[in-house]
C-alpha atoms as a PDB file:
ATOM      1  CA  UNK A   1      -4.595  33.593 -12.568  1.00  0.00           C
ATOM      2  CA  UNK A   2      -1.292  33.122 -10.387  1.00  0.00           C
ATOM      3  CA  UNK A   3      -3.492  32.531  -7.352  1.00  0.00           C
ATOM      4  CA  UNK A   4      -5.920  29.612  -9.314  1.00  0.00           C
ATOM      5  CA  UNK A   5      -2.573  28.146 -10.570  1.00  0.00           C
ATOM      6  CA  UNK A   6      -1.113  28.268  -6.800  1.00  0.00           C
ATOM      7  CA  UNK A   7      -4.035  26.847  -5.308  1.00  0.00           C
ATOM      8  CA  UNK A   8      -4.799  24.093  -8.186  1.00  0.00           C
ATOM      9  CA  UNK A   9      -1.078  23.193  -7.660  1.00  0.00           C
ATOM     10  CA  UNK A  10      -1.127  23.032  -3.925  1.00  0.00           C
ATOM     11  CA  UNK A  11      -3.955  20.797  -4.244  1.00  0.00           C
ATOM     12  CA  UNK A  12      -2.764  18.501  -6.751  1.00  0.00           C
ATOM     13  CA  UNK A  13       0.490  17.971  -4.088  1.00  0.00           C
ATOM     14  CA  UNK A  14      -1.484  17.635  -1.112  1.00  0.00           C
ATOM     15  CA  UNK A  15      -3.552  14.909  -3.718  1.00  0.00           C
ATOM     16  CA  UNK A  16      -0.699  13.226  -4.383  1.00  0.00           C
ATOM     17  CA  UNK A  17       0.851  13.207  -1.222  1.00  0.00           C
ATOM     18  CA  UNK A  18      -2.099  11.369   0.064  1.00  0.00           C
ATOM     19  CA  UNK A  19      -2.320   8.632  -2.835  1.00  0.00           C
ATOM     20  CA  UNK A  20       1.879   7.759  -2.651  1.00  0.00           C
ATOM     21  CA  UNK A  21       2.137   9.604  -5.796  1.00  0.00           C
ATOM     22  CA  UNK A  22       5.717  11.482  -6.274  1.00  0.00           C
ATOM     23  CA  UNK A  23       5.136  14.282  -9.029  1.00  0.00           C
ATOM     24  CA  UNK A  24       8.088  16.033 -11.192  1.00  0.00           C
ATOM     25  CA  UNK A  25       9.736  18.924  -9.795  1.00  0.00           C
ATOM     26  CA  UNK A  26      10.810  20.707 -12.254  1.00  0.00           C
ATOM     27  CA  UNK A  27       9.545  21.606 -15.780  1.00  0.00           C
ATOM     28  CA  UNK A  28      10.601  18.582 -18.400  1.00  0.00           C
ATOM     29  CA  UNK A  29      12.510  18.996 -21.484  1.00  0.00           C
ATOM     30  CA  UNK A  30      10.234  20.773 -23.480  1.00  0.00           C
ATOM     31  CA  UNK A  31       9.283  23.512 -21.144  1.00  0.00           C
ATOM     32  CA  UNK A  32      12.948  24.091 -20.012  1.00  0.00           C
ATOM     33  CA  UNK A  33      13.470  24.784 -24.164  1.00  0.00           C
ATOM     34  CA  UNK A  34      10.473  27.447 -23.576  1.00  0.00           C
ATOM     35  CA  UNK A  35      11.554  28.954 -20.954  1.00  0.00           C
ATOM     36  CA  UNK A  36      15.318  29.254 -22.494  1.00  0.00           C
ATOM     37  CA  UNK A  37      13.560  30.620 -25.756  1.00  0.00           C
ATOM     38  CA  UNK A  38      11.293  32.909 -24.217  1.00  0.00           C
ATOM     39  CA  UNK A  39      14.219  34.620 -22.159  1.00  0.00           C
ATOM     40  CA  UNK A  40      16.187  35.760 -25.428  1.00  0.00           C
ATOM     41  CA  UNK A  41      12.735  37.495 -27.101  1.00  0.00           C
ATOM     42  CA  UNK A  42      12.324  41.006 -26.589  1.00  0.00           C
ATOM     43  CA  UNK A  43       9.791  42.177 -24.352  1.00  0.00           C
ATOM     44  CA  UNK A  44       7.321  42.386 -27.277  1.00  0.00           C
ATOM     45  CA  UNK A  45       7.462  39.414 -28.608  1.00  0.00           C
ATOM     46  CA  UNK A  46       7.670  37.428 -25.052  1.00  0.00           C
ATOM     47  CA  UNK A  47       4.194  38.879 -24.455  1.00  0.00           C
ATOM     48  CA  UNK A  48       2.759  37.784 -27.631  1.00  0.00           C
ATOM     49  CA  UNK A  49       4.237  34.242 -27.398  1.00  0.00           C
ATOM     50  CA  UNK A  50       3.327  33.847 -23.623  1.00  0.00           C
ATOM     51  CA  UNK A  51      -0.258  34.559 -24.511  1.00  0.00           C
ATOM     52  CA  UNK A  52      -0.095  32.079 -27.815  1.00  0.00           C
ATOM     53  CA  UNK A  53       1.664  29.379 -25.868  1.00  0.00           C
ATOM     54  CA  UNK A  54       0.664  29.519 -22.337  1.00  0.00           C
ATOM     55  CA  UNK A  55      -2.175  31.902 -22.137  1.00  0.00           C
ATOM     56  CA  UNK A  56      -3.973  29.440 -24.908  1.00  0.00           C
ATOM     57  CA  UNK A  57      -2.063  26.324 -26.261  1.00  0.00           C
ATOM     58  CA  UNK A  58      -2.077  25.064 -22.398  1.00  0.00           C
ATOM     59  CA  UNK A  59      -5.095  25.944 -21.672  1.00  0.00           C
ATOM     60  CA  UNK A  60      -6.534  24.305 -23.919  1.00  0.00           C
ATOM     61  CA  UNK A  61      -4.241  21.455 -23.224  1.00  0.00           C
ATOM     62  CA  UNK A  62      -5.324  21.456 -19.594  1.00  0.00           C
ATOM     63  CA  UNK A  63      -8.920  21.349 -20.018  1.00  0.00           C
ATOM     64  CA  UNK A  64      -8.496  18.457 -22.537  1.00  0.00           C
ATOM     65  CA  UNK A  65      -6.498  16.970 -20.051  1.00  0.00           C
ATOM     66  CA  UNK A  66      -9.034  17.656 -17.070  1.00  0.00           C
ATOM     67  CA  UNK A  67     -12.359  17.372 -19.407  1.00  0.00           C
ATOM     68  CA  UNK A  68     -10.654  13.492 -20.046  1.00  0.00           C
ATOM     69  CA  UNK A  69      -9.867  12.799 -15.819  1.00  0.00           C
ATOM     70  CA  UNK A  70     -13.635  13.305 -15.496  1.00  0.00           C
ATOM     71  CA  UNK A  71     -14.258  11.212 -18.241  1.00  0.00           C
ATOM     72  CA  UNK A  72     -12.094   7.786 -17.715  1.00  0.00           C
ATOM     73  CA  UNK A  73     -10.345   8.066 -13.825  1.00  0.00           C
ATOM     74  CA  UNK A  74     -11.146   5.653 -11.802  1.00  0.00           C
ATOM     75  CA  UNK A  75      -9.938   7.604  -8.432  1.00  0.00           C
ATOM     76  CA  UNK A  76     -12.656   9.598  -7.380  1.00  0.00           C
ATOM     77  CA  UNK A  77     -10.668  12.270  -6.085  1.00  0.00           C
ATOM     78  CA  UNK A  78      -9.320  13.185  -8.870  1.00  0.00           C
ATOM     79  CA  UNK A  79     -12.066  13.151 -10.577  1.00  0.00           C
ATOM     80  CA  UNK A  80     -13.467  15.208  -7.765  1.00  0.00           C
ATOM     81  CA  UNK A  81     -10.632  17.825  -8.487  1.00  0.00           C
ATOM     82  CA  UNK A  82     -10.831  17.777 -12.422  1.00  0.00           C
ATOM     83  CA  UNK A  83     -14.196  18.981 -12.333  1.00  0.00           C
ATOM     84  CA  UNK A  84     -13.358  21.969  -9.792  1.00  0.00           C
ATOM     85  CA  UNK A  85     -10.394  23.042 -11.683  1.00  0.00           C
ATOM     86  CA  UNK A  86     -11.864  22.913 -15.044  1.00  0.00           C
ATOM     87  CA  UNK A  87     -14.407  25.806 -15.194  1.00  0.00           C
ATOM     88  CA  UNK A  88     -10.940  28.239 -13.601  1.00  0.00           C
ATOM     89  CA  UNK A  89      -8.656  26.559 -16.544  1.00  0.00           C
ATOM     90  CA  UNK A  90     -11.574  27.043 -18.979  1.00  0.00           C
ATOM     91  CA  UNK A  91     -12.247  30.928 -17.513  1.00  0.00           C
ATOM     92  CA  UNK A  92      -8.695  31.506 -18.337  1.00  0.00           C
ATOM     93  CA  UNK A  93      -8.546  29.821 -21.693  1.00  0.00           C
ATOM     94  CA  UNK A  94     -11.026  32.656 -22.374  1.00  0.00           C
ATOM     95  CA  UNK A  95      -9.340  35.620 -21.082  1.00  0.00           C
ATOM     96  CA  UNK A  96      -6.457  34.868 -23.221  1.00  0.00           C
ATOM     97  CA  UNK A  97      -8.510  34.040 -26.030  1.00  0.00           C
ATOM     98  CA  UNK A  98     -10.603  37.713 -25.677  1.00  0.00           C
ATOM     99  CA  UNK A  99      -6.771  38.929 -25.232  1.00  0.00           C
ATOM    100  CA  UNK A 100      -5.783  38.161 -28.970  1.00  0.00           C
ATOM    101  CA  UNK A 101      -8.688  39.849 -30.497  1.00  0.00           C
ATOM    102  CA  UNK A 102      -8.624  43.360 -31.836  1.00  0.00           C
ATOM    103  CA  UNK A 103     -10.402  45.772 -29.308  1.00  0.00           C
ATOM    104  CA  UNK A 104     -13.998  46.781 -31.286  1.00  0.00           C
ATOM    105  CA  UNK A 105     -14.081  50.192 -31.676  1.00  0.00           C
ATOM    106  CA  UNK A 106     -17.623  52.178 -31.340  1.00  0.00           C
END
């Protein structure tokens, strides 16, 4: 997952880059809260947070996000790179998803 997030990023820049368009560099206001949270919790509850919150709420957010891009941009390119990332965001959306479940037992 760190590598598809690396390479989606690094793609998105050099995307950017090439249209004039300066993105953020460094989390907003909400995610600087979450990460500040998320340092106090103990190990335990960190993992079962960062699988709620990242692992699932932004995936989900993401492929809303990138599901929408292919649906209303007007910049072919980025329409272009919606509809690669989105079957990798989606992929992971369901690896955390199968993570929550209970294992079934035989």
């Amino acid at each position: 997952m760190l590598d598809d997030h690396t390479q989606a990023l690094q793609e998105l820049q050099t995307l950017a880059k090439s249209k004039g368009i300066q993105l953020p560099d460094s989390p907003d206001l909400t995610h600087r809260l979450l990460i500040t949270t998320m340092r106090a919790m103990t190990a335990e509850a960190f993992d079962t947070q960062y699988i709620q919150r990242m692992g699932i709420n932004a995936h989900q957010r993401t492929s809303e996000l990138l599901e929408k891009i292919q649906r209303n941009a007007q910049d072919a390119d980025f329409k272009a790179l919606a509809t690669k990332q989105l079957p990798i965001v989606q992929n992971h959306l369901q690896r955390a998803q199968q993570m929550t479940r209970p294992a079934v037992q035989k």
